[in-house]
Protein backbone atom coordinates (compact mmCIF):
# COMPACT_ATOMS: atom_id res chain seq x y z
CA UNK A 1 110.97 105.64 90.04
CA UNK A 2 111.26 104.36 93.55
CA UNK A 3 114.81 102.18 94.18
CA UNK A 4 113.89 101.31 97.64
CA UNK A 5 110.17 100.94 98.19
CA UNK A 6 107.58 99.48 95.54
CA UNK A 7 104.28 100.45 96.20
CA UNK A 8 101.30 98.71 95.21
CA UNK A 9 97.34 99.72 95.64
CA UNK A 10 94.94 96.54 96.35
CA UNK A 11 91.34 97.72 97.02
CA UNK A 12 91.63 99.88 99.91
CA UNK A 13 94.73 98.55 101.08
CA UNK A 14 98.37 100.27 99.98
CA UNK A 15 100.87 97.78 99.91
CA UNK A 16 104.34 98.98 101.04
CA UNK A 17 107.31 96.44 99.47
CA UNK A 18 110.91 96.92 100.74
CA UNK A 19 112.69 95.78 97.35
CA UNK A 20 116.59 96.26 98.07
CA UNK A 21 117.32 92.26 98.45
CA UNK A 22 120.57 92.15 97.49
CA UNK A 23 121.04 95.16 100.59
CA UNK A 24 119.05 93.01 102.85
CA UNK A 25 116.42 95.79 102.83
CA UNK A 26 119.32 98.74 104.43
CA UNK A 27 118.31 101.66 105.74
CA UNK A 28 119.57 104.85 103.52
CA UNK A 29 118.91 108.29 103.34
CA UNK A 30 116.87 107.33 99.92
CA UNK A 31 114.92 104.44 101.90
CA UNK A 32 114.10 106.82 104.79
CA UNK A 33 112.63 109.55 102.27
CA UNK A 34 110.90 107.03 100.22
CA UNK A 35 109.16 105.48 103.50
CA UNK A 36 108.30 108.90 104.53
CA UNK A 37 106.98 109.85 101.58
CA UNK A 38 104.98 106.98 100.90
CA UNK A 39 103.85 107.02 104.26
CA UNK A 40 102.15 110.50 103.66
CA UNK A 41 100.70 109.61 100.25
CA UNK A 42 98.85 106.69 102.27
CA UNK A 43 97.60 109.29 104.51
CA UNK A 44 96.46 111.62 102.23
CA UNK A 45 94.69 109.16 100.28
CA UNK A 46 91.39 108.90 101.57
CA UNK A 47 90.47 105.52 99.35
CA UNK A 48 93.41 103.67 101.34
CA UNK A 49 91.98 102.21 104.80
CA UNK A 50 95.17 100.16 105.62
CA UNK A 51 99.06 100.09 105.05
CA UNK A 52 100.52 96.86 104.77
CA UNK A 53 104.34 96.83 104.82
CA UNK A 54 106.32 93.65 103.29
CA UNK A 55 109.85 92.47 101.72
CA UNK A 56 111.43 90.84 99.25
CA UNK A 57 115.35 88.64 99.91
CA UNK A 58 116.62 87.26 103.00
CA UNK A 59 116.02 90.00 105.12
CA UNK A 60 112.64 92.28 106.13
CA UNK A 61 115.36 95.29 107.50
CA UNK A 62 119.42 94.70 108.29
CA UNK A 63 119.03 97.92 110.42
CA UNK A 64 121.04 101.16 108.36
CA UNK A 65 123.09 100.38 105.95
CA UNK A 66 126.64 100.83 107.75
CA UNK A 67 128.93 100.24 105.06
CA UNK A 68 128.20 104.51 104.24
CA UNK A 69 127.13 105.88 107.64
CA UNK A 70 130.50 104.41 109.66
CA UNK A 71 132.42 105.91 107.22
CA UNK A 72 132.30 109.11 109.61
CA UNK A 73 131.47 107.09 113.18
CA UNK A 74 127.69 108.44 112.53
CA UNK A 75 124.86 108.43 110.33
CA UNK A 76 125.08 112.15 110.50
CA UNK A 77 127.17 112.69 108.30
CA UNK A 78 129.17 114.90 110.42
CA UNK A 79 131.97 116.90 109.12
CA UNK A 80 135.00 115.30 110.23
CA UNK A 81 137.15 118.04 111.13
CA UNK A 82 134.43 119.35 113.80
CA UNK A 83 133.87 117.61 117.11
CA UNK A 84 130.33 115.99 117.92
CA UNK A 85 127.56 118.14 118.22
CA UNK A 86 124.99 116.38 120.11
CA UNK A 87 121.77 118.31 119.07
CA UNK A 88 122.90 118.03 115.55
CA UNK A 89 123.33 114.85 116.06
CA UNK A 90 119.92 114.62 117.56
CA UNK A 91 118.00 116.42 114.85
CA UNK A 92 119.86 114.28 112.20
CA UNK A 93 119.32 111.06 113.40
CA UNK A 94 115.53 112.09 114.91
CA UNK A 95 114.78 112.54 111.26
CA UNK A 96 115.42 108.41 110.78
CA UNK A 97 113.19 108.04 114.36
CA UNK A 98 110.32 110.64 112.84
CA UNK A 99 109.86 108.01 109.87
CA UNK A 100 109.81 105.21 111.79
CA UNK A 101 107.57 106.41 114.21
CA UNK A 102 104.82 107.35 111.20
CA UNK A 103 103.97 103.18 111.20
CA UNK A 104 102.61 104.45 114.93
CA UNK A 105 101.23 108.03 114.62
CA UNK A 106 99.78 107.12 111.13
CA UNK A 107 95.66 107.41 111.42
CA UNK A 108 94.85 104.15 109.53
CA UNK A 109 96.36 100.51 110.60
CA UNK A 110 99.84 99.42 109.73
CA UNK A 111 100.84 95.97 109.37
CA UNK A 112 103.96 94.43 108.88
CA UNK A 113 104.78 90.57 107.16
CA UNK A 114 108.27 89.65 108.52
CA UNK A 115 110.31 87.27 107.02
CA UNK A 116 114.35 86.83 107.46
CA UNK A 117 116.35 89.15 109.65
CA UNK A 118 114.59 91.91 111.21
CA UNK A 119 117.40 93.44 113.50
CA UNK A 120 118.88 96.40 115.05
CA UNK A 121 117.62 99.69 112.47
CA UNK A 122 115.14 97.12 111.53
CA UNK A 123 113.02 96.95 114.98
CA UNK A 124 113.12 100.67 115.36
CA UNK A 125 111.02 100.27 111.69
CA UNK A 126 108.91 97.14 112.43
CA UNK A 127 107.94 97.76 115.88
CA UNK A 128 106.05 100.68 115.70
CA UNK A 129 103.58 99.31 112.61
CA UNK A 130 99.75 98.14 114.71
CA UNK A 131 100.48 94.72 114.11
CA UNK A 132 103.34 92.04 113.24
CA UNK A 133 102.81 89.04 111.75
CA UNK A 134 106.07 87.16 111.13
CA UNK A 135 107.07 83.94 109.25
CA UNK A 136 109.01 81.25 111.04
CA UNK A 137 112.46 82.64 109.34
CA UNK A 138 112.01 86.11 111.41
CA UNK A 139 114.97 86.97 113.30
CA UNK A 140 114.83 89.93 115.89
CA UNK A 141 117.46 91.42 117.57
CA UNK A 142 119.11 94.79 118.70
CA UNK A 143 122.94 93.96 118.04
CA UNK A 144 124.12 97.22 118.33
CA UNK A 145 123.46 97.19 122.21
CA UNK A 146 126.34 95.54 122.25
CA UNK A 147 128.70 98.62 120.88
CA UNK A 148 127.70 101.47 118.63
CA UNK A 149 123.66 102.26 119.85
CA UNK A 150 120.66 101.95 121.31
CA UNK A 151 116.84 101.73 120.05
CA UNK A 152 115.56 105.20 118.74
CA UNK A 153 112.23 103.95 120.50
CA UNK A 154 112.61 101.76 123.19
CA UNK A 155 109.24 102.00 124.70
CA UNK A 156 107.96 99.59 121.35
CA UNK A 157 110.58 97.15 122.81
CA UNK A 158 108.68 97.37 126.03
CA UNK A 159 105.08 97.71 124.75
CA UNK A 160 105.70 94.20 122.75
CA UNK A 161 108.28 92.33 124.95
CA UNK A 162 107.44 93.57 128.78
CA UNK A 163 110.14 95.14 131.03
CA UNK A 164 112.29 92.17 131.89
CA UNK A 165 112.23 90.63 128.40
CA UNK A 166 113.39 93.87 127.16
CA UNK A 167 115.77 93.92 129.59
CA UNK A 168 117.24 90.69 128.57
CA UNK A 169 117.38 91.54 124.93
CA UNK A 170 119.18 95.04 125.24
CA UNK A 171 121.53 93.93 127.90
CA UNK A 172 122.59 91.40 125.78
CA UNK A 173 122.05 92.19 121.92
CA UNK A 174 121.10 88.64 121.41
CA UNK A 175 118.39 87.41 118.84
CA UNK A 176 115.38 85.71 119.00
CA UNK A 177 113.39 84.00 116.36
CA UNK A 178 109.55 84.57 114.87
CA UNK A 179 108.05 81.78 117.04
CA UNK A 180 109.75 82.99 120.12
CA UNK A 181 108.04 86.05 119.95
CA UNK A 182 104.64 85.10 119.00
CA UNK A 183 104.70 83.07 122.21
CA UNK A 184 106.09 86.26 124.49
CA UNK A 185 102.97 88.34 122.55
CA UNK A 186 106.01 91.02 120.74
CA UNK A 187 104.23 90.18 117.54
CA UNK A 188 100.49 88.68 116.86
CA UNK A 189 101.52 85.39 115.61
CA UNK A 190 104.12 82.93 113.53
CA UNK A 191 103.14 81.31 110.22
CA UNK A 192 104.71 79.29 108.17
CA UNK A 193 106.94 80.90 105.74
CA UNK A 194 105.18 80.69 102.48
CA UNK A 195 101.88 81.74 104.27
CA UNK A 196 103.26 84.70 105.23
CA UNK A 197 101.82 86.64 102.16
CA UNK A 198 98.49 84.89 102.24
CA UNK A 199 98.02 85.39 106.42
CA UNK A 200 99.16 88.97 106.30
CA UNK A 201 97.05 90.17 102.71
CA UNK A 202 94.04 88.35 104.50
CA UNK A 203 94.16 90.28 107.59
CA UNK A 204 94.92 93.85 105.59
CA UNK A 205 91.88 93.31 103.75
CA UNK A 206 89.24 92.17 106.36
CA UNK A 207 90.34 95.71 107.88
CA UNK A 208 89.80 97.18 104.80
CA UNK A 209 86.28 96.34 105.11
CA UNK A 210 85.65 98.52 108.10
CA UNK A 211 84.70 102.21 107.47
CA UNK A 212 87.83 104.55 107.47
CA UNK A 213 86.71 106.89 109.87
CA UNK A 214 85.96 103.92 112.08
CA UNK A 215 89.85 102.91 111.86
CA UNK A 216 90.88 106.07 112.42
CA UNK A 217 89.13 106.53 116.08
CA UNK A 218 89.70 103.46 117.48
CA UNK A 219 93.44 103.61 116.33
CA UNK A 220 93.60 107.06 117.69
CA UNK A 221 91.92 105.69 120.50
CA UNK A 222 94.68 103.08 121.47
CA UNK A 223 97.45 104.91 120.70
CA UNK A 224 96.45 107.68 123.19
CA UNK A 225 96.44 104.44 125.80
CA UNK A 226 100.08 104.29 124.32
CA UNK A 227 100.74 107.68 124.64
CA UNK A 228 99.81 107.43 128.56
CA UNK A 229 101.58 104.42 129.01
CA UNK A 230 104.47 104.35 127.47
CA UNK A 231 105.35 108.27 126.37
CA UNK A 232 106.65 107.18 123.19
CA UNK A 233 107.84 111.01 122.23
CA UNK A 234 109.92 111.29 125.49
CA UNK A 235 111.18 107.74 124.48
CA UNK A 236 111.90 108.55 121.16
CA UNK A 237 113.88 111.19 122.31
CA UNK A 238 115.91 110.00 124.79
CA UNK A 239 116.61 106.85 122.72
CA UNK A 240 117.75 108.90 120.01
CA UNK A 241 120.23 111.12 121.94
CA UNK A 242 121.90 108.53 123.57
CA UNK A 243 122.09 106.58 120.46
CA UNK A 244 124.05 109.22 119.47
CA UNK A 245 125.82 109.33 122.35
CA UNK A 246 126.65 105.61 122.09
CA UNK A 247 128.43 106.31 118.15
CA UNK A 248 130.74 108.71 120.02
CA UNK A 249 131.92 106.46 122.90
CA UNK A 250 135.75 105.41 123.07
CA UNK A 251 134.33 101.92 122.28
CA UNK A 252 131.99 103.13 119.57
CA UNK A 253 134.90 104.97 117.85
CA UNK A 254 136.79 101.89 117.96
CA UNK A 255 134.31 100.23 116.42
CA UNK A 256 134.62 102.90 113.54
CA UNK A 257 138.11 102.81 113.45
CA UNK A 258 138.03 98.86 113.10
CA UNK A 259 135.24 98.57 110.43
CA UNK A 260 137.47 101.20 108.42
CA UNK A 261 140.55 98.86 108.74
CA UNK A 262 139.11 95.34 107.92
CA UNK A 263 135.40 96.48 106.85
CA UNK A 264 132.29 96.60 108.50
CA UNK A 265 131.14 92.99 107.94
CA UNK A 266 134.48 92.44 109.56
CA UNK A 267 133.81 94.09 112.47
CA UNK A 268 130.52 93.23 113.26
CA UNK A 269 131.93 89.40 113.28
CA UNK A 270 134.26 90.28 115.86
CA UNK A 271 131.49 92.23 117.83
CA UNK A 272 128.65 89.06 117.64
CA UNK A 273 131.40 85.94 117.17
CA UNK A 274 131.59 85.49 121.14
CA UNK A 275 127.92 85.53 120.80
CA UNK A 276 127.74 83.13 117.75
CA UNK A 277 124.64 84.54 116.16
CA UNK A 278 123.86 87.39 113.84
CA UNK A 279 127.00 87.89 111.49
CA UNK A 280 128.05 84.15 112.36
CA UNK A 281 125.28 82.32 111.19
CA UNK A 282 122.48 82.73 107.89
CA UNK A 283 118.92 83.58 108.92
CA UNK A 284 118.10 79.38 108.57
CA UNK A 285 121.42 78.57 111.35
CA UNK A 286 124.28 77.27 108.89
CA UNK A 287 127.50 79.47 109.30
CA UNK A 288 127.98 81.82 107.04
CA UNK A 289 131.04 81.71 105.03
């Protein structure tokens, strides 16, 4: 029985629900393996000719589920009594990047329906599916740039956002909403939120129609333009290492050491409350309490 991911079979099209609401849709170890896993049973199935990814709650993806992996200043699970080890470290957390990089490398289409916040963990999920529709409650954002990481895969943030728009995003960890970036091109368009379902379904199943060996070359296709483009393995691993790097930082250790005093919701507040966003605010812009 799957606690993270429900998965659903509509004609030719394999619907992929994130159903941890009350989480906001965290990234686990258990959510990782189910992804992966039903990522591979889409493959293998040759009578499914598109993924479609969705979620239930406020939120499509919270990014990983910090409350466990800051416990140890890494989502490593480290032992605590040994200093960092950077390339285990790097095959740890590459095994999170691997996953998320399967919405890309995948030989049928992926599309994602996002609704609520999609942010930091979140992106590195959401932004390598083909295609992104998004309701007008998506939130992006990469808050971590602002202590404790970087993307896993930063060349989605520049395939979808261009150079300097990436640039302004990362150097500042601030958010930006559905309709912003279905005018900036990140994601194919913004619909209002109770279309989401109908807009995204409708889409996944005029796909369907096409033969699958049809999707499957002109996907592979375009994603070799990718590959030329935009390296996304060298990306992938150089995002990942110095995420990694970026957990073991005096400033990312303090951020461990302050989420373990007053709790991580705590201490992302005091990270993002100069920025008034994220933490500060609900996905529809009333303060939280």
């Amino acid at each position: 029985m799957s606690d993270a991911i429900r998965i659903a079979t509509e004609g030719a099209v394999r619907r992929l629900t994130f159903c941890r609401a009350k989480e906001y849709n965290t990234i686990t170890p258990g959510f990782r393996d189910e992804l992966s896993a039903a990522l591979d049973g889409a493959e293998n199935d040759d009578t499914v000719r598109v993924v479609l990814l969705d979620a239930e709650g406020p939120a499509f993806c919270a990014g990983y589920g910090l409350d466990w992996s800051a416990r140890s200043g890494s989502i490593t699970g480290d032992n605590p009594d040994r200093v960092w080890d950077s390339v285990t470290d790097l095959r740890e957390i590459g095994r999170y990047a691997k996953t998320w990089a399967r919405l890309h490398e995948l030989a049928k289409p992926t599309i994602a329906a996002v609704s609520g916040w999609c942010i930091a963990g979140g992106t590195n999920i959401v932004f390598n599916a083909d295609i992104i529709i998004a309701a007008e409650s998506a939130r992006f954002g990469y808050p971590p740039s602002r202590v404790w990481g970087v993307p896993e895969a930063p060349w989605t943030w520049v395939a979808r956002l261009g150079l300097e728009r990436t640039r302004r995003y990362m150097l500042t960890g601030d958010e930006f909403t559905g309709a912003q970036a279905a005018a900036w091109g990140a994601v194919l368009e913004c619909v209002p939120n109770d279309a989401l379902a109908e807009r995204a379904t409708a889409l996944a199943n005029r796909m369907a129609q096409i033969p699958l060996n049809q999707l499957q070359m002109v996907k592979l296709n375009l994603n070799e333009i990718a590959r030329q483009m935009y390296d996304p393995a060298g990306s992938r691993l150089l995002g990942t290492l110095f995420d990694g790097v970026a957990r073991h930082t005096q400033e990312g250790l303090d951020f461990v050491k302050r989420s373990e005093e007053v709790g991580f919701r705590e201490a992302v507040r005091d990270r993002d409350r100069p920025f008034g966003d994220y933490g500060e605010r609900s996905v529809d812009g009333r303060k939280d309490k």
